[in-house]
Protein backbone atom coordinates (compact mmCIF):
# COMPACT_ATOMS: atom_id res chain seq x y z
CA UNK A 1 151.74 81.25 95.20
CA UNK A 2 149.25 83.20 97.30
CA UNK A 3 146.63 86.19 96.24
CA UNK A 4 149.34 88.64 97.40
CA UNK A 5 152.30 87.40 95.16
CA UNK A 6 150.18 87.52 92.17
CA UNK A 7 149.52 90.98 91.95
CA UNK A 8 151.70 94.62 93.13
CA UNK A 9 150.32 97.82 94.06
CA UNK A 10 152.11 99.84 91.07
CA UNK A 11 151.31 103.12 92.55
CA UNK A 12 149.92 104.78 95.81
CA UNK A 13 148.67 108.21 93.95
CA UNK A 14 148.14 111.01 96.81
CA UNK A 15 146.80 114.06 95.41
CA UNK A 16 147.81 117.76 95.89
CA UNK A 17 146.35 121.04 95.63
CA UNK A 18 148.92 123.87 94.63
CA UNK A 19 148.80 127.37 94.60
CA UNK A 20 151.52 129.95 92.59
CA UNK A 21 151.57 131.25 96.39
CA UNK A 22 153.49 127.89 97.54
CA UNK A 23 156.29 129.20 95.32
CA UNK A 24 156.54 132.19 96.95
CA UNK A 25 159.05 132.59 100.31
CA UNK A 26 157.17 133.31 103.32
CA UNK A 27 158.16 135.54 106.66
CA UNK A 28 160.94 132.44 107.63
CA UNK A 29 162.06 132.48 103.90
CA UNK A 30 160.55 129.42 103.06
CA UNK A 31 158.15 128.21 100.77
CA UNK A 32 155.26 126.10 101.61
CA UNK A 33 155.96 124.07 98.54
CA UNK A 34 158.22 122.56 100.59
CA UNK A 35 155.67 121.89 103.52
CA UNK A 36 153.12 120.44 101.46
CA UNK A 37 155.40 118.14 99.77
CA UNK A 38 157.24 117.04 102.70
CA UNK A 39 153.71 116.38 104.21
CA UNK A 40 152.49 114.41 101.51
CA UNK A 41 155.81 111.90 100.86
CA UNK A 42 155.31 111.84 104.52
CA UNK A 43 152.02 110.05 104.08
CA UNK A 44 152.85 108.05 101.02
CA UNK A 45 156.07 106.35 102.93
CA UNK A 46 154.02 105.75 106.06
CA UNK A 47 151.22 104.03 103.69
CA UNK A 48 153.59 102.08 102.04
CA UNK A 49 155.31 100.71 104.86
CA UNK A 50 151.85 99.40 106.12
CA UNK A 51 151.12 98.14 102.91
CA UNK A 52 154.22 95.97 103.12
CA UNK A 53 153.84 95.09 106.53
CA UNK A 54 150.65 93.41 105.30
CA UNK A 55 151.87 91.70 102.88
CA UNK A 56 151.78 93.54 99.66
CA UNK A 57 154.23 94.59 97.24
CA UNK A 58 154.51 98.32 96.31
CA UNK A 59 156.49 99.23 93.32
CA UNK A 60 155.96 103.28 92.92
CA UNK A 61 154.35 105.64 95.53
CA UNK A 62 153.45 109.06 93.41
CA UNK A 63 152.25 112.79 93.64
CA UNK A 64 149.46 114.32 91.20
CA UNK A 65 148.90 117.72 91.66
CA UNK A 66 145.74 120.05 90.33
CA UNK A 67 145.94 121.21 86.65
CA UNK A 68 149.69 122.73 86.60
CA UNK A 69 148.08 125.90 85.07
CA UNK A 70 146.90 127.04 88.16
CA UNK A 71 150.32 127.35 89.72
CA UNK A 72 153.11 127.04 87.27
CA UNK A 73 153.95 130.38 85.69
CA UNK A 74 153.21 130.79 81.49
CA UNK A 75 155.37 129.33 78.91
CA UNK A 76 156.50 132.80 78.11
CA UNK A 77 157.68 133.89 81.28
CA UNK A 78 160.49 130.98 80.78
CA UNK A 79 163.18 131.56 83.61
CA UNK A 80 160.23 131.86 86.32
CA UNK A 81 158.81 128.68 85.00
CA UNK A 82 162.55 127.17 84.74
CA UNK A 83 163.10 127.85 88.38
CA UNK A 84 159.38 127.04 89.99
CA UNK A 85 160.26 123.59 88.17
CA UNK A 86 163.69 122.95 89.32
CA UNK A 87 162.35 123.92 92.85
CA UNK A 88 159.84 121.21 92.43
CA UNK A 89 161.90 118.94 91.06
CA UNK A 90 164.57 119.39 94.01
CA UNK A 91 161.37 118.92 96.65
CA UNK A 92 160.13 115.98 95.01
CA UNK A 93 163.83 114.50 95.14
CA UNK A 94 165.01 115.47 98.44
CA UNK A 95 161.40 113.73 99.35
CA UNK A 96 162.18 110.64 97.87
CA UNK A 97 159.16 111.12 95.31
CA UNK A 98 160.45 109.77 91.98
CA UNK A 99 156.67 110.30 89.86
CA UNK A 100 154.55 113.73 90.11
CA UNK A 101 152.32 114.53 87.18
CA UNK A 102 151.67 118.26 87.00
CA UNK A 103 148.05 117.41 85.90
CA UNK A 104 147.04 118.75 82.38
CA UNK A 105 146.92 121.60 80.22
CA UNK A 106 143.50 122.94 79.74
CA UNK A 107 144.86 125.39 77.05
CA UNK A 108 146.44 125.89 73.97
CA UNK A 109 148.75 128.06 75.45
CA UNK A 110 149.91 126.02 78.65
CA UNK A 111 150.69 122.92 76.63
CA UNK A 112 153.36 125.15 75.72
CA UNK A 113 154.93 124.53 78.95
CA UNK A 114 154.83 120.70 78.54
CA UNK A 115 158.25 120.28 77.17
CA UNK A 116 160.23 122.10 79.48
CA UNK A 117 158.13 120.14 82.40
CA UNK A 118 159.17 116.88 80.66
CA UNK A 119 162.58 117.66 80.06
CA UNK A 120 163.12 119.30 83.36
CA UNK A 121 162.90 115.99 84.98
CA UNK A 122 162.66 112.33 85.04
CA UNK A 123 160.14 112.74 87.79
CA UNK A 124 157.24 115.22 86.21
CA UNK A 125 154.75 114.25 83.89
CA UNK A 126 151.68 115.91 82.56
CA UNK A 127 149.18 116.05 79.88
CA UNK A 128 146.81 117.69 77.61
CA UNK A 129 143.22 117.61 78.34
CA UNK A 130 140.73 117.73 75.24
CA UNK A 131 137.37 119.32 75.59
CA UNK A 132 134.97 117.75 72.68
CA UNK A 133 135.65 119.07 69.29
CA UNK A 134 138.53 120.87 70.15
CA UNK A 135 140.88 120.24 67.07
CA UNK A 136 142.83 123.53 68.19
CA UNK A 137 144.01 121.67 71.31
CA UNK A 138 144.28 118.18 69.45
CA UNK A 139 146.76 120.24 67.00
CA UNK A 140 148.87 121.62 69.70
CA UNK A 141 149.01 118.49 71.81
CA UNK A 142 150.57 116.81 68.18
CA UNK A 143 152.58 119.46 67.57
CA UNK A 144 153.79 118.86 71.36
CA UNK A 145 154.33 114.98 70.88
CA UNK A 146 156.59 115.69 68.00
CA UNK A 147 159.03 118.42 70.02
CA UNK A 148 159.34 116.14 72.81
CA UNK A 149 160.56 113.39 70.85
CA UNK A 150 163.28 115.42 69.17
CA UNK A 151 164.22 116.82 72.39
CA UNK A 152 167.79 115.86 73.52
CA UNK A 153 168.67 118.05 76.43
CA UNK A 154 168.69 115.19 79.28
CA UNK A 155 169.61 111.24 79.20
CA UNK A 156 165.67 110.47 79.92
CA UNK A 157 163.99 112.33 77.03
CA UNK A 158 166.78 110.86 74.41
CA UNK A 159 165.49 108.52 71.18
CA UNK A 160 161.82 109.37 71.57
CA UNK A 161 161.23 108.75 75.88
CA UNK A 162 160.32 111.98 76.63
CA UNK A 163 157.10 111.10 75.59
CA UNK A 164 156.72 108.51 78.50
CA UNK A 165 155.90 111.02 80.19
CA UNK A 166 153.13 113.07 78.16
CA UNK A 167 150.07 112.01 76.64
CA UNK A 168 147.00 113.82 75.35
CA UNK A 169 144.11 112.98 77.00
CA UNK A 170 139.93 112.96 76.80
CA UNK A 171 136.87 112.69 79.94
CA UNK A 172 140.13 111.27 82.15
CA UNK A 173 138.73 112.16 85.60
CA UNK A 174 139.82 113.48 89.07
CA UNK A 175 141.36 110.99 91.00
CA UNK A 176 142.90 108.64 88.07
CA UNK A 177 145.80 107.30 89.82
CA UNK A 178 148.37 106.12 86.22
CA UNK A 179 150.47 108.58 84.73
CA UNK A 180 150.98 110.61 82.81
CA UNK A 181 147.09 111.09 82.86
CA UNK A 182 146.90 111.47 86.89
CA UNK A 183 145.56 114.87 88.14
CA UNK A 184 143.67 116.05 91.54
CA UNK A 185 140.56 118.34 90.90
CA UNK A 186 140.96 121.77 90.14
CA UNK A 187 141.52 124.28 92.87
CA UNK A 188 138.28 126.12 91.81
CA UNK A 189 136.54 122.69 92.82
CA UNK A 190 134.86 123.24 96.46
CA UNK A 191 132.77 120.03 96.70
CA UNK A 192 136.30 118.46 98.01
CA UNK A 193 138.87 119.34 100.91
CA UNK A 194 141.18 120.43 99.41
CA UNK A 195 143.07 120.52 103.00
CA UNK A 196 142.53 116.72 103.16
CA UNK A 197 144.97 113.82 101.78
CA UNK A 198 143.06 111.74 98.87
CA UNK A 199 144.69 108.93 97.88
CA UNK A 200 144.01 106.45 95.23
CA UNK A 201 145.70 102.92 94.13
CA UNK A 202 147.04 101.29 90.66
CA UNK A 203 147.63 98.26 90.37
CA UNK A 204 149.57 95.50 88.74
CA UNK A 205 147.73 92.13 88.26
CA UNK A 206 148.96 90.34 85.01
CA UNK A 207 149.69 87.09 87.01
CA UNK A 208 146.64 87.29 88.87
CA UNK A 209 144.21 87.79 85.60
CA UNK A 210 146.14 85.23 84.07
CA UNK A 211 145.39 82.09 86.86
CA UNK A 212 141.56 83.82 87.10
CA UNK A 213 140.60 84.09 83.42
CA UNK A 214 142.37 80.49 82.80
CA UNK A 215 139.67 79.11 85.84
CA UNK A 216 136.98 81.13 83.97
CA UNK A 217 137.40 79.35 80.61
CA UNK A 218 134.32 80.53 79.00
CA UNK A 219 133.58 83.98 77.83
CA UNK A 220 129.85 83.42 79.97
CA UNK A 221 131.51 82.87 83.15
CA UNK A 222 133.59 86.38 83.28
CA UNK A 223 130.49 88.25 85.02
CA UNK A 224 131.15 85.27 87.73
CA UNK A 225 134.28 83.60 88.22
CA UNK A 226 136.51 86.65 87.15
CA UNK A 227 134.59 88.90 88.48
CA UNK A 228 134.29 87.50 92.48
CA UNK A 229 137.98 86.15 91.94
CA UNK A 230 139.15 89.48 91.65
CA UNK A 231 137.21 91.04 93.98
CA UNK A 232 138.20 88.68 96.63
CA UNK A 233 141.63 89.44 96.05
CA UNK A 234 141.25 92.51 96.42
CA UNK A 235 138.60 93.05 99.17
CA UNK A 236 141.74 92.78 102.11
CA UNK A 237 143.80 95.74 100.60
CA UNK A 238 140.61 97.18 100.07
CA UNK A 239 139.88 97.30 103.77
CA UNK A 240 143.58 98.02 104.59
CA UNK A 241 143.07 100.99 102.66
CA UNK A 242 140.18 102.60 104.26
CA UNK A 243 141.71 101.67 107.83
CA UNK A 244 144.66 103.74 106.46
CA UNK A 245 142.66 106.40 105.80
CA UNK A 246 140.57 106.48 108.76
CA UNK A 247 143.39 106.07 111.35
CA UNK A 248 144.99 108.70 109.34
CA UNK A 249 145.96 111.96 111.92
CA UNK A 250 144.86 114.49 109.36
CA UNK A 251 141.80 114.19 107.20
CA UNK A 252 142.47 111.54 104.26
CA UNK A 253 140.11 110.30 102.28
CA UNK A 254 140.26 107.07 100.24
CA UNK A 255 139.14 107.58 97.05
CA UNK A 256 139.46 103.99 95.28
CA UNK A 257 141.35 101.58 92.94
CA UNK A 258 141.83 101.82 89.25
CA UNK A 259 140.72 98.39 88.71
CA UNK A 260 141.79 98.11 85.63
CA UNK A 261 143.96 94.79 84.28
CA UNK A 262 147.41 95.67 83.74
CA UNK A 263 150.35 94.45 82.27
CA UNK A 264 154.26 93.63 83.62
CA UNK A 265 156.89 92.55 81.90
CA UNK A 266 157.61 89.20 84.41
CA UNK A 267 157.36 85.88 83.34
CA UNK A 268 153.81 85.32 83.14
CA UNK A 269 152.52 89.14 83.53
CA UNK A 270 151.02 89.81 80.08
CA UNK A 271 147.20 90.69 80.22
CA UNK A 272 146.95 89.71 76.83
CA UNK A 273 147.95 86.27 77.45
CA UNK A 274 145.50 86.07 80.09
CA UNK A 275 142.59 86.86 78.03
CA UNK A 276 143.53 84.17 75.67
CA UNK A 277 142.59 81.84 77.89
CA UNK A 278 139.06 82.64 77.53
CA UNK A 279 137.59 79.81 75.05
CA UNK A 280 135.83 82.18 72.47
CA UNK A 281 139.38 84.40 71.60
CA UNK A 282 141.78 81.67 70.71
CA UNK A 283 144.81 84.38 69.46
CA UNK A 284 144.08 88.06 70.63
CA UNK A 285 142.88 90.70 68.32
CA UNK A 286 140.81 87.64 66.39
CA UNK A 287 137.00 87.38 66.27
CA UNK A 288 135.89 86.95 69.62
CA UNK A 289 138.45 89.58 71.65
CA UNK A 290 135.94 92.51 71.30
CA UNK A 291 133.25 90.45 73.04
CA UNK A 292 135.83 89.33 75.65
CA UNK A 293 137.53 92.59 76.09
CA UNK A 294 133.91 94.09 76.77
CA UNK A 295 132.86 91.93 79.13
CA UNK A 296 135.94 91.97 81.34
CA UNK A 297 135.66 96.08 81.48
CA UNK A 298 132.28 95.43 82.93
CA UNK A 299 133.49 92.95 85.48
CA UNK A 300 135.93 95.41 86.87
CA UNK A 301 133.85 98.28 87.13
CA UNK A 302 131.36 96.21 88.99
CA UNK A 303 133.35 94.39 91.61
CA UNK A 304 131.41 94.16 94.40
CA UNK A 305 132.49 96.27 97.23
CA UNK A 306 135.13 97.71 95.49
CA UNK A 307 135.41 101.16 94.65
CA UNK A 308 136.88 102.03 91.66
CA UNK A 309 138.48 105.02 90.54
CA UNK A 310 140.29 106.21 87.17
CA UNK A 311 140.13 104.18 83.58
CA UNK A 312 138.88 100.51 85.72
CA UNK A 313 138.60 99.03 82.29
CA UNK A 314 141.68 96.83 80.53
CA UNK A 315 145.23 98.44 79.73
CA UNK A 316 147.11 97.80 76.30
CA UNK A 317 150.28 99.21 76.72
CA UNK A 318 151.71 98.11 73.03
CA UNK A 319 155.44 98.16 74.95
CA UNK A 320 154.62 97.20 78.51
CA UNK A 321 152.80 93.48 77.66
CA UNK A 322 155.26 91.18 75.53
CA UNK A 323 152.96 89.44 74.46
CA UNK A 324 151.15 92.93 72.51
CA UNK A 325 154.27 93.25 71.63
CA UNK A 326 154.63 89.99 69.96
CA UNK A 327 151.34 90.36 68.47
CA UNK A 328 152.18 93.51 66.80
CA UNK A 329 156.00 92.84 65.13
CA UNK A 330 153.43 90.12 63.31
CA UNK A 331 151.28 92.43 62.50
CA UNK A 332 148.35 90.82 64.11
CA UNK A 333 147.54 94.22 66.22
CA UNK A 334 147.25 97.65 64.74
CA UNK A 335 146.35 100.90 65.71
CA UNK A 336 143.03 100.30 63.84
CA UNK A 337 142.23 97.07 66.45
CA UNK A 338 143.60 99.53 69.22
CA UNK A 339 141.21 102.04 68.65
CA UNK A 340 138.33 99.43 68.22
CA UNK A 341 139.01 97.63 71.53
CA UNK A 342 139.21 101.06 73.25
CA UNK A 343 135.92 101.66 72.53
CA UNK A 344 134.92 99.58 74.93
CA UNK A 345 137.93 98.70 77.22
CA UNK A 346 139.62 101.76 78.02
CA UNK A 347 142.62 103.14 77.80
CA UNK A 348 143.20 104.52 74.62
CA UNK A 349 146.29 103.93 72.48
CA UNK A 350 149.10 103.70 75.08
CA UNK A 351 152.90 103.69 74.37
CA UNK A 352 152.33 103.09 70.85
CA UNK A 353 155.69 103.31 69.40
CA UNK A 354 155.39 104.78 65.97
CA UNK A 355 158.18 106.75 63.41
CA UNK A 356 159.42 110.16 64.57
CA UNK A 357 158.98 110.73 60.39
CA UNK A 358 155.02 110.86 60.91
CA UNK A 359 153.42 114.35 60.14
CA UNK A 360 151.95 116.59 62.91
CA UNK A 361 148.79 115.79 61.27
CA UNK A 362 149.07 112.36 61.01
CA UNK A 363 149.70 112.34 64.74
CA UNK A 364 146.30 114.61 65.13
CA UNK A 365 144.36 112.33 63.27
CA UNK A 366 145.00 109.12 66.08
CA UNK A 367 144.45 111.64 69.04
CA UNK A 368 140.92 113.04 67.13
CA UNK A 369 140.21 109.26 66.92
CA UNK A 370 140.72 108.69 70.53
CA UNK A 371 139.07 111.81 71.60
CA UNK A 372 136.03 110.96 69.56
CA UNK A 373 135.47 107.57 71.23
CA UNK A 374 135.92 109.03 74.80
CA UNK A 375 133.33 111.70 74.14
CA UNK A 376 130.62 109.38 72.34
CA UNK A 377 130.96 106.74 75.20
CA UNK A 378 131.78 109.02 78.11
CA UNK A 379 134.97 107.14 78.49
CA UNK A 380 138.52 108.38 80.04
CA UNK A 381 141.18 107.37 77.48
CA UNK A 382 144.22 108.67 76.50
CA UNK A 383 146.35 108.77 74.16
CA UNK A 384 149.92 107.97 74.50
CA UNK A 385 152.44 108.09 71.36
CA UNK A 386 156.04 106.71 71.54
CA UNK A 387 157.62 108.86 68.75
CA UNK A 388 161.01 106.73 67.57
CA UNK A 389 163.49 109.60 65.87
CA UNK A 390 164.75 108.66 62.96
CA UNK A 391 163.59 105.38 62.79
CA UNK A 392 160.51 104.32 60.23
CA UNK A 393 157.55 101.94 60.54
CA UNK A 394 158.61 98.13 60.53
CA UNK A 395 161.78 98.85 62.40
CA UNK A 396 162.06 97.55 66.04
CA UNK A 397 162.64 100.06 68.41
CA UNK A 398 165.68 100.64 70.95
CA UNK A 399 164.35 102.28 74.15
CA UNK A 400 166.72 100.32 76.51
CA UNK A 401 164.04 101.21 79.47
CA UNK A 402 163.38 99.21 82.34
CA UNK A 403 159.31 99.80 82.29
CA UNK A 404 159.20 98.74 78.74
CA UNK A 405 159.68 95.71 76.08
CA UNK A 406 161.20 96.16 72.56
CA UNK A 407 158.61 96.32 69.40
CA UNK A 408 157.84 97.05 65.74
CA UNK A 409 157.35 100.24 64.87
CA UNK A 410 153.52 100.57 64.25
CA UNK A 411 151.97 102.14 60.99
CA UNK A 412 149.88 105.18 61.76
């Protein structure tokens, strides 16, 4: 198997500045909506076809906009907001763009709007962004995670999905290229152009941490032989990328990988099997995983000519590894051991499924706890709750999704 076949690009993120202007019709009765998006998928399918070309696999190619409050009208002005979505949703479509994130909410009264953005459409995602100590928005973003579970208005939000595509989120930066927590910089942000393409990459590498950690062996030898394995591997796309963007007919600007290790559901794709390769960890979750965990986050924010963009620390999607999965219906993993390992891997608490019974306030309790470990490390994490309707704790869920594995239902 070569370099190539053990790792996919999972998304090419370009990012897009909006204005409530591009949903107004212009002199030709058009809307530059329209133009901007049509540009943009224009880039993303001409990137991906090089990316193929040379070699490499490319699952998603995706669209994150600024913070959808600078564009989108309120909550309370509902059939404006109904139709500037649709109108979105019909651009992204007729594009061939399957994944925009709206970028976040940066107050109490936009997350209002996040429900009818999720439930509008499979394609659009967004989230709600937590300033420190700000339990009013923590509240809200709960109370948000519980109506999008119950909501039942379209096939994809139905037993608990809708929130696949919403999360609540803490110091996540510009530039993060994995949804829902993706968002360009704020329109109101003039040290970039916003006139220029910026374009970021997620990856996919289960297989690829998997043959690297098992010829590491020792937790020592992660600052060397994991560490220059993986940046080798990824040094040609690296290169690949910056030719992209500097061949590029309008200004683009390549803005990085999210390094981090991430998880597929193929034969041989869990992350967490990978890392229990490493001598000192034996099962994952045990004595030993912290240290491992830790040291692997600092290998991948330190690859050497590699720049790195986004969380660039270790994933631990509870339903996207198997193997997490596995570990949890035995209740080896819990939130608690989440939360611990986040502290110094990154992401957060990531489609955790728990019971759609949970209180609002039990749900406010894990995104304080996330939030307060972002803030007192500096650290862009998330927090991403699978809410199962009418299923308790100890039950195994029944998403019946493509981009995600069967599991217990977690205690809170």
């Amino acid at each position: 198997m070569s370099v190539q076949e053990e790792f996919r690009v999972r998304a090419v993120t370009a990012f897009l500045t909006l204005e409530s202007s591009d949903f107004v019709q212009d002199d030709e009765k058009t809307f530059s909506l329209e133009r901007k998006i049509a540009q943009y998928a224009s880039f993303l399918k001409d990137t991906k076809t090089k990316l193929i070309n040379n070699g490499y696999e490319v699952q998603t190619v995706r669209i994150a906009t600024n913070p959808f409050g600078e564009y989108l009208a309120k909550a309370t002005e509902k059939e404006t907001l109904k139709q500037q979505l649709e109108r979105l949703d019909s651009c992204l479509k007729s594009n061939g763009i399957e994944f925009c994130a709206l970028g976040p909410a940066t107050t109490v009264e936009e997350v209002d709007c996040c429900p009818q953005i999720v439930s509008t459409s499979h394609r659009l995602s967004c989230c709600a962004d937590l300033d420190r100590n700000d339990v009013s928005m923590a509240k809200k973003a709960a109370a948000c995670m519980k109506i999008i579970s119950e909501l039942e208005c379209a096939q994809h939000v139905k037993n608990g999905l809708g929130n696949f595509q919403f999360c609540a989120t803490a110091c996540v930066k510009n530039f993060t290229p994995f949804f829902p927590a993706a968002r360009s910089a704020s329109i109101s942000d003039r040290s970039i152009d916003h006139n220029a393409i910026c374009f970021a990459v997620g990856l996919e590498n289960g297989k690829l941490a998997k043959r690297l950690l098992k010829e590491t062996k020792t937790w020592e030898n992660i600052s060397s032989t994991f560490r220059l394995g993986m940046a080798d591997a990824l040094s040609p796309l690296s290169e690949l990328c910056k030719s992209i963007a500097e061949d590029s007919e309008r200004a683009t600007v390549f803005q990085g990988f999210d390094t981090s290790l991430n998880p597929s559901l193929d034969e041989g794709g869990s992350v967490i099997a990978a890392i229990e390769e490493i001598d000192v960890v034996g099962k994952f979750g045990n004595r030993g995983s912290l240290a491992t965990v830790a040291e692997i986050t600092n290998a991948v924010k330190n690859l050497p000519n590699i720049q790195h963009v986004g969380y660039s620390g270790l994933m631990l999607p509870v339903c996207e590894d198997e193997r997490l999965a596995t570990l949890v219906s035995q209740n080896d993993v819990d939130t608690t051991k989440l939360l611990a390992l986040s502290s110094v891997c990154g992401v957060g608490l990531d489609t955790v499924p728990i019971s759609g019974f949970v209180s609002e306030s039990e749900i406010l309790s894990l995104i304080l706890d996330v939030a307060a470990l972002a803030f007192r490390y500096s650290k862009s994490l998330s927090c991403r709750l699978l809410l199962c309707p009418g299923q308790n704790s100890g039950e195994m869920t029944c998403f019946n999704s493509p981009y995600m594995c069967d599991c217990k239902i977690m205690d809170i």
